[in-house]
N, C-alpha and C. Protein backbone atom coordinates (compact mmCIF):
# COMPACT_ATOMS: atom_id res chain seq x y z
N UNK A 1 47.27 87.46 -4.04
CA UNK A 1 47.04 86.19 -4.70
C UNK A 1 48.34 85.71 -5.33
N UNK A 2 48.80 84.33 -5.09
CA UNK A 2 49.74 84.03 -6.14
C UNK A 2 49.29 82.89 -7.07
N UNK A 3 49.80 82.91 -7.96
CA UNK A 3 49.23 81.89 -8.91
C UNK A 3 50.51 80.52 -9.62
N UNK A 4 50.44 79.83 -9.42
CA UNK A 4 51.51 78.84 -9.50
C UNK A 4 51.34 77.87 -11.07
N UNK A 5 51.74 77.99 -11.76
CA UNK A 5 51.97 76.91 -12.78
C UNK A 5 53.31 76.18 -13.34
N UNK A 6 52.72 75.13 -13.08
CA UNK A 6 54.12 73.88 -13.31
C UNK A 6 54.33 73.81 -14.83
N UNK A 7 55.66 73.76 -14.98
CA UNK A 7 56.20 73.69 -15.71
C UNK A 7 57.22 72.46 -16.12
N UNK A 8 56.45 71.22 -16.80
CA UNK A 8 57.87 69.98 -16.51
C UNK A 8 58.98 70.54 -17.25
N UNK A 9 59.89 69.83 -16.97
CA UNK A 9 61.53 69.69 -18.21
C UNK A 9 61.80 68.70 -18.39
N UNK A 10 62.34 67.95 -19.20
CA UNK A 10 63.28 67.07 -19.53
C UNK A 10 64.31 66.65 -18.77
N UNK A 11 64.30 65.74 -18.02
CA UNK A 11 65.55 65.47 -17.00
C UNK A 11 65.15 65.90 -15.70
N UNK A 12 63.93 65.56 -15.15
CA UNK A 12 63.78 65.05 -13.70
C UNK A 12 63.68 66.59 -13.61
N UNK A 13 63.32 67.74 -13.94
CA UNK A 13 63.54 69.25 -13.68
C UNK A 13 61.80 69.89 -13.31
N UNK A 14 61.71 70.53 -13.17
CA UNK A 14 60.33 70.97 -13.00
C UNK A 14 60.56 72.92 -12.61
N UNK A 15 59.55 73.54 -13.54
CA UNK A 15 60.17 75.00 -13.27
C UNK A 15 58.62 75.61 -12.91
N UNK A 16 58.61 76.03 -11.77
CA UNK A 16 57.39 76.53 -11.58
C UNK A 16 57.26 78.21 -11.37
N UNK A 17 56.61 78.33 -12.21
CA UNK A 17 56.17 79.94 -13.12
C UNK A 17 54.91 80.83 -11.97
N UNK A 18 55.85 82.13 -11.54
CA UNK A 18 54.64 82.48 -10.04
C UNK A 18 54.49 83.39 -10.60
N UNK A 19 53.05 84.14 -10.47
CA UNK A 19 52.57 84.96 -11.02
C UNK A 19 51.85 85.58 -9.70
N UNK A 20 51.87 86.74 -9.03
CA UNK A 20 50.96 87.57 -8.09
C UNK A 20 52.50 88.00 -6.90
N UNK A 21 51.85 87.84 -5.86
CA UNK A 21 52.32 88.11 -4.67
C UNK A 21 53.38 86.91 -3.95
N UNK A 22 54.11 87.22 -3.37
CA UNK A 22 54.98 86.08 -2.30
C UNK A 22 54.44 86.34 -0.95
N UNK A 23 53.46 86.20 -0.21
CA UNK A 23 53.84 86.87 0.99
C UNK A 23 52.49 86.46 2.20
N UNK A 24 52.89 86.68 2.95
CA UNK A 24 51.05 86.06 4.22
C UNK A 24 51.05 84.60 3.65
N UNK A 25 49.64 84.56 3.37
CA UNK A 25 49.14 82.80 3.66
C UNK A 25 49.83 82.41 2.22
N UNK A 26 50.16 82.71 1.05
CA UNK A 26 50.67 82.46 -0.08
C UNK A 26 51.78 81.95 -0.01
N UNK A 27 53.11 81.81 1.23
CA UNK A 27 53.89 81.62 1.31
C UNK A 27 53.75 79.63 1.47
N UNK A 28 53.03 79.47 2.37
CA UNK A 28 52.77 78.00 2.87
C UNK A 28 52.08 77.44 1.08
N UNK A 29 51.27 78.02 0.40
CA UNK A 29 51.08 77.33 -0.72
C UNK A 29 52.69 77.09 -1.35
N UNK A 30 53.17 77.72 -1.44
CA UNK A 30 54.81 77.95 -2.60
C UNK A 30 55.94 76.98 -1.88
N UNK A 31 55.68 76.80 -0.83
CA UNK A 31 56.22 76.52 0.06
C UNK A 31 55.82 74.61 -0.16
N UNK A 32 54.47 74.60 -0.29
CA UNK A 32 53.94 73.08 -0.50
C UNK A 32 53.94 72.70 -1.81
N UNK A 33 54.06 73.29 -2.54
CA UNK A 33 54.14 73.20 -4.09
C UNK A 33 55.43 72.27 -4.07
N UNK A 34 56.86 73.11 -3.29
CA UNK A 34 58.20 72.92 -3.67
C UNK A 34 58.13 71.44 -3.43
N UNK A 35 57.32 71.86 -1.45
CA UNK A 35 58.08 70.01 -1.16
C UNK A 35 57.07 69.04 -1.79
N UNK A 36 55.94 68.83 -2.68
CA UNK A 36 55.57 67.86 -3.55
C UNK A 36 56.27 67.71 -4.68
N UNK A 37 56.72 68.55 -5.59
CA UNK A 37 58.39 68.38 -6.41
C UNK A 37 59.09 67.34 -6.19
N UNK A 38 59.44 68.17 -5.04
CA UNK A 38 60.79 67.53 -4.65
C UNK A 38 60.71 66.18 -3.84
N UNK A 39 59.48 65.61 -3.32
CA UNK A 39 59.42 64.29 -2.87
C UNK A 39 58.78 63.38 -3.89
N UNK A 40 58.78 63.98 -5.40
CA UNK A 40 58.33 63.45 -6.40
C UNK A 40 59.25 63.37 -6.92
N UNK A 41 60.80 63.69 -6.96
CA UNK A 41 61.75 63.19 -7.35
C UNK A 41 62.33 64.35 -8.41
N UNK A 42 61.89 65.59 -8.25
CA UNK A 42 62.02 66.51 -9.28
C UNK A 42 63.14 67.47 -8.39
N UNK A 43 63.82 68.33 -9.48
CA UNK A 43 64.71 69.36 -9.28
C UNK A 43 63.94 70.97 -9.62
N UNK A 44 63.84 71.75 -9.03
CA UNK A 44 62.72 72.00 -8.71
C UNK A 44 63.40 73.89 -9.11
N UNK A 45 62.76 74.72 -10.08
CA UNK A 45 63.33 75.66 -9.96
C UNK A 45 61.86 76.63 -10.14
N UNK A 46 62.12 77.94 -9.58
CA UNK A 46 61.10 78.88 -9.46
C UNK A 46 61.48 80.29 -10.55
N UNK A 47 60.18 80.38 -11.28
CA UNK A 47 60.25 81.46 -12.27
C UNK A 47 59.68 82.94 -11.86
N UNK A 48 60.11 83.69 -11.18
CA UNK A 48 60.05 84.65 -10.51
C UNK A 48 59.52 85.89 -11.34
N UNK A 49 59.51 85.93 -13.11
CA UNK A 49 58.89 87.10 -13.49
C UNK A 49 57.90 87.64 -13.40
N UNK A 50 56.58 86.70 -13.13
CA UNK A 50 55.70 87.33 -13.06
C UNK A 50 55.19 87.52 -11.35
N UNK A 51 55.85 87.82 -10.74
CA UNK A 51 55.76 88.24 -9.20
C UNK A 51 55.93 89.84 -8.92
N UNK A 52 55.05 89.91 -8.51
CA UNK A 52 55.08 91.38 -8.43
C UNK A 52 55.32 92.08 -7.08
N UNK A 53 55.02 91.33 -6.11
CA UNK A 53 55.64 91.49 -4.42
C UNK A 53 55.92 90.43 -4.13
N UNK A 54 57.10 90.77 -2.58
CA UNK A 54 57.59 89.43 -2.21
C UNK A 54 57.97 90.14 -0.65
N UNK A 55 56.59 89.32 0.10
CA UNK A 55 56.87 90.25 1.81
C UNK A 55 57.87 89.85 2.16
N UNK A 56 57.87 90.19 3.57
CA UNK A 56 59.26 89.57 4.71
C UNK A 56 59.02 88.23 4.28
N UNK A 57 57.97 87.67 4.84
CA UNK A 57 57.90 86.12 5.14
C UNK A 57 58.01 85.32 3.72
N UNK A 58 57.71 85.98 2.19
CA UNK A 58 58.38 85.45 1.19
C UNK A 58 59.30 84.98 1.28
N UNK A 59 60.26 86.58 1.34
CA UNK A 59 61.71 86.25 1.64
C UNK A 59 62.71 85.74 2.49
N UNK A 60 61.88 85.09 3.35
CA UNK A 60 62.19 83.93 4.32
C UNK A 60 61.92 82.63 3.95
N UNK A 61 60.99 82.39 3.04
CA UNK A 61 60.67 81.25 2.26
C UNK A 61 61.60 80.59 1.23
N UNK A 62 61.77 82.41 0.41
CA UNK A 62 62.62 81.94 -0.58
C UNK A 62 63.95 81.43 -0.06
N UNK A 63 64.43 82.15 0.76
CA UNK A 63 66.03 81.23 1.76
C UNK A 63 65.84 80.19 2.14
N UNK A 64 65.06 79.70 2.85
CA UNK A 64 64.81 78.25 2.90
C UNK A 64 64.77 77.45 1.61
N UNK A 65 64.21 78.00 0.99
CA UNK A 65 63.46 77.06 -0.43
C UNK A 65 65.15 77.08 -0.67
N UNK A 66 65.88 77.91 -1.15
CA UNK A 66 67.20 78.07 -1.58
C UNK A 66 68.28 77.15 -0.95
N UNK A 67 67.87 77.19 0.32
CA UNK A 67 68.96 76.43 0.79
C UNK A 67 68.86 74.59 1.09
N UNK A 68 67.23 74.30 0.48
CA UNK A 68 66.91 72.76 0.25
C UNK A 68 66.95 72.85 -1.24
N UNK A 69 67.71 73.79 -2.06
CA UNK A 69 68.37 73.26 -3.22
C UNK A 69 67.42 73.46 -4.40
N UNK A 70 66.07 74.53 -4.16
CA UNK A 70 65.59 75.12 -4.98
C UNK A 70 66.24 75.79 -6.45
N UNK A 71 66.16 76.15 -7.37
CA UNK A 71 66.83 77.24 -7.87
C UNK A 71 65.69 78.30 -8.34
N UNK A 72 66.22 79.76 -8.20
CA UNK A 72 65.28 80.75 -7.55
C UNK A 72 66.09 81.78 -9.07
N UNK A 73 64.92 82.57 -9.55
CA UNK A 73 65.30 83.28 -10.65
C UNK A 73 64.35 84.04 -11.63
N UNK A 74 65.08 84.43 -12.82
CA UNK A 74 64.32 84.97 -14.01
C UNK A 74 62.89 85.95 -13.21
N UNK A 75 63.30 87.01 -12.70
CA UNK A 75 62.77 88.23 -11.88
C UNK A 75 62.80 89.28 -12.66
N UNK A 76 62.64 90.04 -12.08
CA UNK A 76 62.66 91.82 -12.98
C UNK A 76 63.59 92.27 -12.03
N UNK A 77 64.36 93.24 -13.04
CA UNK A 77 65.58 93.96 -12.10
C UNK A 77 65.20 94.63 -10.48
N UNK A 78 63.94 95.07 -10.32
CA UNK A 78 63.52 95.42 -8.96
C UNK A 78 64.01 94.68 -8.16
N UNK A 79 63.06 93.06 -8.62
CA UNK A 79 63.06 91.96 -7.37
C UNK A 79 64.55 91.51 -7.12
N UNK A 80 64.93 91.91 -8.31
CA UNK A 80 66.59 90.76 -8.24
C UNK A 80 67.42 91.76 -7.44
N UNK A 81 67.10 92.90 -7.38
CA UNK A 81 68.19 93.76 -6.15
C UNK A 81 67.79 93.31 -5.19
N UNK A 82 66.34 93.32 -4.66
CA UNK A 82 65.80 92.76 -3.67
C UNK A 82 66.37 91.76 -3.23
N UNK A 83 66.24 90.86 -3.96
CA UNK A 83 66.62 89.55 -3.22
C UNK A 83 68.31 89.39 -3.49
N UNK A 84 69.15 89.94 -4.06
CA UNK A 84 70.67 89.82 -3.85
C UNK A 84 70.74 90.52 -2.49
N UNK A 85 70.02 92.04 -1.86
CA UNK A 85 70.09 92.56 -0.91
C UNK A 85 70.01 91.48 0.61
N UNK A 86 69.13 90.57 0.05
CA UNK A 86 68.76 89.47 1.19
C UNK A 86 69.62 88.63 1.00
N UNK A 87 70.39 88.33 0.45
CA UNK A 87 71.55 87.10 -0.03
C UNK A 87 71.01 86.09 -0.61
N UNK A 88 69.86 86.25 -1.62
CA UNK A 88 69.23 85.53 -2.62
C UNK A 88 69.46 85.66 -3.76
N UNK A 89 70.66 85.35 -4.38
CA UNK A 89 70.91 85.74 -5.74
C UNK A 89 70.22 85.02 -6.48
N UNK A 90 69.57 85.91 -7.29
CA UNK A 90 68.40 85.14 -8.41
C UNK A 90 69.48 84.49 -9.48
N UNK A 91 69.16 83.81 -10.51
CA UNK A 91 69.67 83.34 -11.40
C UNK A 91 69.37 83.26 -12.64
N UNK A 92 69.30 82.83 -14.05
CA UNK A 92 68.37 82.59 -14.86
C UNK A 92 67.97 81.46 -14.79
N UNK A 93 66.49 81.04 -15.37
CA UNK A 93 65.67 79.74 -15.49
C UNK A 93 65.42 79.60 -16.24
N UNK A 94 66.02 78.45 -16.80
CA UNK A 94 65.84 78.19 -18.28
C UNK A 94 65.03 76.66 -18.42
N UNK A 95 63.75 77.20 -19.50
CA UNK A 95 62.64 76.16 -19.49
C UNK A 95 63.07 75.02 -20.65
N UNK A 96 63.02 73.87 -20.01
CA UNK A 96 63.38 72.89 -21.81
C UNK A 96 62.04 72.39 -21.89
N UNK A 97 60.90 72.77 -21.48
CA UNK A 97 59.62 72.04 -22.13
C UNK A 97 58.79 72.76 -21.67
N UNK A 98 57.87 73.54 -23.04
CA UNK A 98 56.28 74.11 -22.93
C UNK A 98 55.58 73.84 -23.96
N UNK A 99 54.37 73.33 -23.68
CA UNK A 99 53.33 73.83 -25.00
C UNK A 99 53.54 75.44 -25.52
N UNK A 100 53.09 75.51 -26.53
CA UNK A 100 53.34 76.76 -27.77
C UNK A 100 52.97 78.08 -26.64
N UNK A 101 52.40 78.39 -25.96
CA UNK A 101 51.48 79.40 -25.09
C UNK A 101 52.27 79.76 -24.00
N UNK A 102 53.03 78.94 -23.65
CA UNK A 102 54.07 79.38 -22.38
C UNK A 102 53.66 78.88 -20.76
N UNK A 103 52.36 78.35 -20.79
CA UNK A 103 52.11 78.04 -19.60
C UNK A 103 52.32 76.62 -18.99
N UNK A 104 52.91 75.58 -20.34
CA UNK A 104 53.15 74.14 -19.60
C UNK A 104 52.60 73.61 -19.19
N UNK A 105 53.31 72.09 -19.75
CA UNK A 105 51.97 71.07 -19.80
C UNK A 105 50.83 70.26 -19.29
N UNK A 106 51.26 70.95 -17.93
CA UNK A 106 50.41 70.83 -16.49
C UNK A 106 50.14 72.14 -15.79
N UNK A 107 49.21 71.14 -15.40
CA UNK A 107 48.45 72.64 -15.04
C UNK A 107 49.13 73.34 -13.68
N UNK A 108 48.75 73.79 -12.65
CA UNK A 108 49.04 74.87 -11.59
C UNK A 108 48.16 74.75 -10.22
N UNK A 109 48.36 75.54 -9.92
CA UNK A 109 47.76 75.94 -8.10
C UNK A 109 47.83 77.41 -8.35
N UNK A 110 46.11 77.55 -7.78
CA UNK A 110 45.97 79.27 -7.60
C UNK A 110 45.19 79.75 -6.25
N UNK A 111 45.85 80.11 -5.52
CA UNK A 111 44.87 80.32 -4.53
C UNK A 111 44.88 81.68 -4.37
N UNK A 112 43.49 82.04 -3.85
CA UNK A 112 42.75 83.25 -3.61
C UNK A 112 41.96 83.79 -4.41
């Protein structure tokens, strides 16, 4: 299962917070999340801590997503070897807007 919640920012930014798995049919959700973002005019970055796997076909996602200008990050030291190993250097993601609770001010996509 992955679980997706949007996160706006200040300045056209949008940070979306994944929580479960990257991987099988979960990939095409993360994947459709980005390009509604981003044809909504947003800069579009992914919060990677609460992910706990990330299959092959994640990590084929996430390179793509990366290379249409995603920014990909804020992981646990596991994933972030992981994905430097794949030539995905994570980054930090830094949020400029949440309600008090951490989950932001819109809601999400959860499938499964």
């Amino acid at each position: 299962m992955l679980r997706i919640l949007r996160v706006e920012s200040e300045g056209g930014r949008v940070v979306l917070d994944l929580r479960g798995r990257i991987a099988n049919e979960w990939v095409e959700l993360l994947e459709r999340e980005c390009a509604d973002a981003i044809r909504s005019g947003f800069r579009v970055a992914l919060d990677l801590i609460g992910v706990t796997f990330i299959g092959r076909s994640g990590l084929e996602a996430l390179r793509r997503l990366r290379s249409a200008g995603v920014e990909i990050g804020a992981c646990s030291p596991l994933l972030a070897d992981t994905l430097e190993q794949e030539g995905i250097a994570p980054g930090p993601v830094r949020r400029d807007a949440h309600d008090g609770d951490g989950l932001g001010r819109n809601g999400g996509a959860t499938a499964g």
